[in-house]
Protein backbone atom coordinates (compact mmCIF):
# COMPACT_ATOMS: atom_id res chain seq x y z
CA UNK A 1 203.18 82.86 -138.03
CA UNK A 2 205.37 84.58 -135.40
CA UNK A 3 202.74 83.34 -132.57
CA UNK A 4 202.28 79.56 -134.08
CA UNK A 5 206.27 79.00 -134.06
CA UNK A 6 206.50 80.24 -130.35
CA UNK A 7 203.82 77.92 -129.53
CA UNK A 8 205.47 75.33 -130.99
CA UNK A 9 208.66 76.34 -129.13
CA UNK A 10 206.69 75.93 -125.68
CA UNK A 11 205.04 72.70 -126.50
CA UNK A 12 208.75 71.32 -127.68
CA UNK A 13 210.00 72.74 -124.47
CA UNK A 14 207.06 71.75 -121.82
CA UNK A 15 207.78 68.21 -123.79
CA UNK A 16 211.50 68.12 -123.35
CA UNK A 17 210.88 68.92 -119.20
CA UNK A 18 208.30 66.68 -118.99
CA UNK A 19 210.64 64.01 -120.13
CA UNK A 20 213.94 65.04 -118.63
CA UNK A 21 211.58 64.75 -115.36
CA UNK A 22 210.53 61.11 -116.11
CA UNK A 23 213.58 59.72 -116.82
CA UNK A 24 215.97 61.77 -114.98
CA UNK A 25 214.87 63.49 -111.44
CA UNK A 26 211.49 62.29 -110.72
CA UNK A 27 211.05 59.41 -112.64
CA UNK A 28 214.03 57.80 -110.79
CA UNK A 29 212.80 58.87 -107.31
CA UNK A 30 209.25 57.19 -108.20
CA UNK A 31 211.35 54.04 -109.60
CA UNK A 32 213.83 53.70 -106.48
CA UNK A 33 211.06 54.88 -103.42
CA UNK A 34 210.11 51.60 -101.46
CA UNK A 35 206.75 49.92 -101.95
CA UNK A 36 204.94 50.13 -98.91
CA UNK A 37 203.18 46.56 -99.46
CA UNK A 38 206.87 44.75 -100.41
CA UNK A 39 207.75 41.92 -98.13
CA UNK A 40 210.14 42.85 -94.74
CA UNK A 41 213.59 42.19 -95.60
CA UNK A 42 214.46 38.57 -95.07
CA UNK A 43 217.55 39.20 -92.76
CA UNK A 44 219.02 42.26 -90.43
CA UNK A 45 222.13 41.99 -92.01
CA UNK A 46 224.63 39.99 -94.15
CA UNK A 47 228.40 39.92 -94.03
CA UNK A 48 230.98 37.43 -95.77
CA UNK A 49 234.30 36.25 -94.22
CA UNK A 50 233.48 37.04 -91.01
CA UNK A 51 234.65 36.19 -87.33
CA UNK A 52 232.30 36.52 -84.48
CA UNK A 53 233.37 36.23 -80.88
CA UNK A 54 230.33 36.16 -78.25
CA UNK A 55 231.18 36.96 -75.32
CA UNK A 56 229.44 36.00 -71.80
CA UNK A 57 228.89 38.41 -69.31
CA UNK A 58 232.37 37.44 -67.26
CA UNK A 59 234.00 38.83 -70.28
CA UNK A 60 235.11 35.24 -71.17
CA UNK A 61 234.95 34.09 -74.89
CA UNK A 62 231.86 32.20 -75.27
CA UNK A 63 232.22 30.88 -78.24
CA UNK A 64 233.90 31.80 -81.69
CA UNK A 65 232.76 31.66 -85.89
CA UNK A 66 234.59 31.90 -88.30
CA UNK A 67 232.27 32.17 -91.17
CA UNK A 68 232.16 32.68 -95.46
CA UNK A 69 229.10 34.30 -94.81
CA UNK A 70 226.74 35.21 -91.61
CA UNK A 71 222.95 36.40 -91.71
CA UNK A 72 221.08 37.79 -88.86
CA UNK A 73 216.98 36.99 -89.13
CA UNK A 74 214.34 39.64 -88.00
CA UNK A 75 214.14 37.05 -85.09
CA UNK A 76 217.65 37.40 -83.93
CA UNK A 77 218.87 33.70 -84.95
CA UNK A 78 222.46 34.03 -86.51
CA UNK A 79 222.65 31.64 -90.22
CA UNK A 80 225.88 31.02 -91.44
CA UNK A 81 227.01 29.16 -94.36
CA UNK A 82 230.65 27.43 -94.54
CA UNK A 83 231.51 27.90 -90.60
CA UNK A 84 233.87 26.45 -88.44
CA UNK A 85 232.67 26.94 -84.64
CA UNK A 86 234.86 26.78 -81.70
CA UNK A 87 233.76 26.23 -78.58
CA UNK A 88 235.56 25.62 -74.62
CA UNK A 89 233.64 24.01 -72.30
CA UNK A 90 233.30 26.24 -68.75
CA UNK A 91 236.03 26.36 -66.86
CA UNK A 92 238.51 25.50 -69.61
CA UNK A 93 241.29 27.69 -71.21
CA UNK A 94 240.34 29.57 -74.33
CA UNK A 95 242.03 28.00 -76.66
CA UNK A 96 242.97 25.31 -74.71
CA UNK A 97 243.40 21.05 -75.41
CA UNK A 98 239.21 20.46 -74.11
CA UNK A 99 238.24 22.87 -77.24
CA UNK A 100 235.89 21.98 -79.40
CA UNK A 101 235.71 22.78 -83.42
CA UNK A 102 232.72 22.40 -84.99
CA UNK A 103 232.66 22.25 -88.76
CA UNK A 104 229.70 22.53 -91.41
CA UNK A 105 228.11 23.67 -94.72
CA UNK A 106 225.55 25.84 -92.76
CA UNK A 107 224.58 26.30 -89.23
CA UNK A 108 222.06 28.14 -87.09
CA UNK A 109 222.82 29.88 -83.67
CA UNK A 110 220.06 31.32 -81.24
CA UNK A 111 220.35 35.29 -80.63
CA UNK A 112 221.40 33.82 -76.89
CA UNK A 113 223.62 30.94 -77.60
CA UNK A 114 222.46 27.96 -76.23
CA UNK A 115 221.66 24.89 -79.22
CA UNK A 116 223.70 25.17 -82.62
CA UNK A 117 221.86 23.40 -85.27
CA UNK A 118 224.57 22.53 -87.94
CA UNK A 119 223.90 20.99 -91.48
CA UNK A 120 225.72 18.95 -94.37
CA UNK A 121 228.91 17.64 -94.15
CA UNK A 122 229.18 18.68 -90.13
CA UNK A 123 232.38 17.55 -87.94
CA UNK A 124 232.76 17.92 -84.64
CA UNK A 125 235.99 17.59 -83.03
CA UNK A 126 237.74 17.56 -79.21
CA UNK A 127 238.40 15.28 -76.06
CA UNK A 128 236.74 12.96 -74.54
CA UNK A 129 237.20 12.15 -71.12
CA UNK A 130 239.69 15.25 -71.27
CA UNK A 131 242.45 12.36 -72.63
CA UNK A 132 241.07 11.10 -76.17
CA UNK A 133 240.41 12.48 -79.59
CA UNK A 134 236.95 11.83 -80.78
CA UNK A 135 235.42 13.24 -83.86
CA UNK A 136 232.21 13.15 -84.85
CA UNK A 137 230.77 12.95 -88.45
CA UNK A 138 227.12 13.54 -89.69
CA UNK A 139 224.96 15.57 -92.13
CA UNK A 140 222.99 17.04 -88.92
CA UNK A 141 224.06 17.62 -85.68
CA UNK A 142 222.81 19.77 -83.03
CA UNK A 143 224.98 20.89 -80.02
CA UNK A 144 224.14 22.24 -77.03
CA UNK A 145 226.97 24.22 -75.59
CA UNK A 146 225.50 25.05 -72.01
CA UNK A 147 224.70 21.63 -71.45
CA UNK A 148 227.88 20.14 -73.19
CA UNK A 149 225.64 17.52 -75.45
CA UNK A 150 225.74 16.60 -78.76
CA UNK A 151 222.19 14.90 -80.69
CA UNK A 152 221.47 13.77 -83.84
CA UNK A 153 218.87 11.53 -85.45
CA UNK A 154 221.14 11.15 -88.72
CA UNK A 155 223.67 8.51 -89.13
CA UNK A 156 226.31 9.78 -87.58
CA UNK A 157 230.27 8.15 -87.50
CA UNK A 158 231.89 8.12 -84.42
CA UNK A 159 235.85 8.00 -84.34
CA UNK A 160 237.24 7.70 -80.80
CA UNK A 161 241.03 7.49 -80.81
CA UNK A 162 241.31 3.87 -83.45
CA UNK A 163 237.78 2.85 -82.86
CA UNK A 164 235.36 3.08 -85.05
CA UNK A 165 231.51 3.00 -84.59
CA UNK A 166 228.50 4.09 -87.07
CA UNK A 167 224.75 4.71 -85.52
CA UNK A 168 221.93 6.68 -85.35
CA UNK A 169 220.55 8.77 -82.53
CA UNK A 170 223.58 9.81 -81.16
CA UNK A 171 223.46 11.27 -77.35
CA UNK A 172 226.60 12.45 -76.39
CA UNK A 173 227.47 14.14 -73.04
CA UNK A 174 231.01 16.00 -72.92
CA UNK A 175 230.78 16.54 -68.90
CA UNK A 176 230.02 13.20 -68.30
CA UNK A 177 231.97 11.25 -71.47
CA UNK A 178 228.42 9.78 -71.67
CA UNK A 179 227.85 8.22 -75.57
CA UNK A 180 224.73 6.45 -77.15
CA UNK A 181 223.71 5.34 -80.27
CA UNK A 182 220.31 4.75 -80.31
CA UNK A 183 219.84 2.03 -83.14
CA UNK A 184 221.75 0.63 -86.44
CA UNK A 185 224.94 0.34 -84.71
CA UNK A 186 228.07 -1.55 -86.50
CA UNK A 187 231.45 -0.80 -84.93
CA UNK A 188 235.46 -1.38 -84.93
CA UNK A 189 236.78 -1.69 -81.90
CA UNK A 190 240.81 -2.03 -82.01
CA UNK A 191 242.37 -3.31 -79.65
């Protein structure tokens, strides 16, 4: 009798470890260790309300984001959702009248700068000709700032100081106030 109840005992007891272990310690660690087939993470890392300054290798500001939220992809590309982008042409005062503010719901930037793809209600706005205001408005718009030029293929709304003109294709060179709309072009024009 003596002998059956520590048997029992032991088999109550060997049961009570083996569960503390598989819901407690071990269990967890098996739970929480990463699968070795899962999918690569989709992103480097993720911040929200962010400001990113990249700077060139003269130690002048590049180019500046102020971002709700940034993402950097395995492949170095930056994604950043509700951003405002400033950018000063070369040569030009940080800060200065010639800069450039960029606007959109999202945006892509290269790991090296160079094109920023920007997407849904995107507004781009600075000088033309270094004397007018001119504002661009689009649901796409690509800019590249090394080369100073704007593209889309949307229709995009052009307001340069009281004129108004509507197109698509939009070329736009800032260095050389060059402009084109490509096709489906209605304008204002005040005098």
């Amino acid at each position: 009798m003596k002998a059956r109840r520590v048997t029992l005992l032991l088999i109550l007891l060997a049961a009570a470890v083996a569960l503390w272990v598989w819901r407690g310690g071990l269990g967890r660690q098996a739970a929480e260790a990463p699968d070795a087939d899962a999918a690569p993470a989709a992103y480097d890392y993720k911040a929200h309300e962010v400001v990113l300054r990249q700077i060139g290798p003269d130690g002048q500001l590049q180019f500046q984001v102020e971002a709700r939220e940034i993402t950097q992809l395995p492949d170095g590309r930056i994604s950043a959702q509700g951003l405002t982008l400033y950018h000063d042409p070369p040569g030009s005062k940080p800060g200065g009248p010639n800069r450039w503010t960029l606007t959109a719901d999202s945006g892509e930037l290269p790991a090296e700068g160079g094109v920023v793809t920007l997407a849904g209600q995107v507004r781009a706005r600075g000088k033309w000709g270094g004397r007018t205001s001119v504002t661009f408005a689009t649901g796409h718009l690509r800019y590249d700032m090394a080369k100073q030029e704007f593209s889309s293929d949307d229709l995009v709304r052009i307001t340069l100081g009281d004129t108004i003109i509507e197109g698509r294709g939009l070329r736009a060179n800032v260095k050389t106030s060059t402009l084109e709309l490509e096709r489906e072009t209605h304008g204002t024009i005040a005098p």
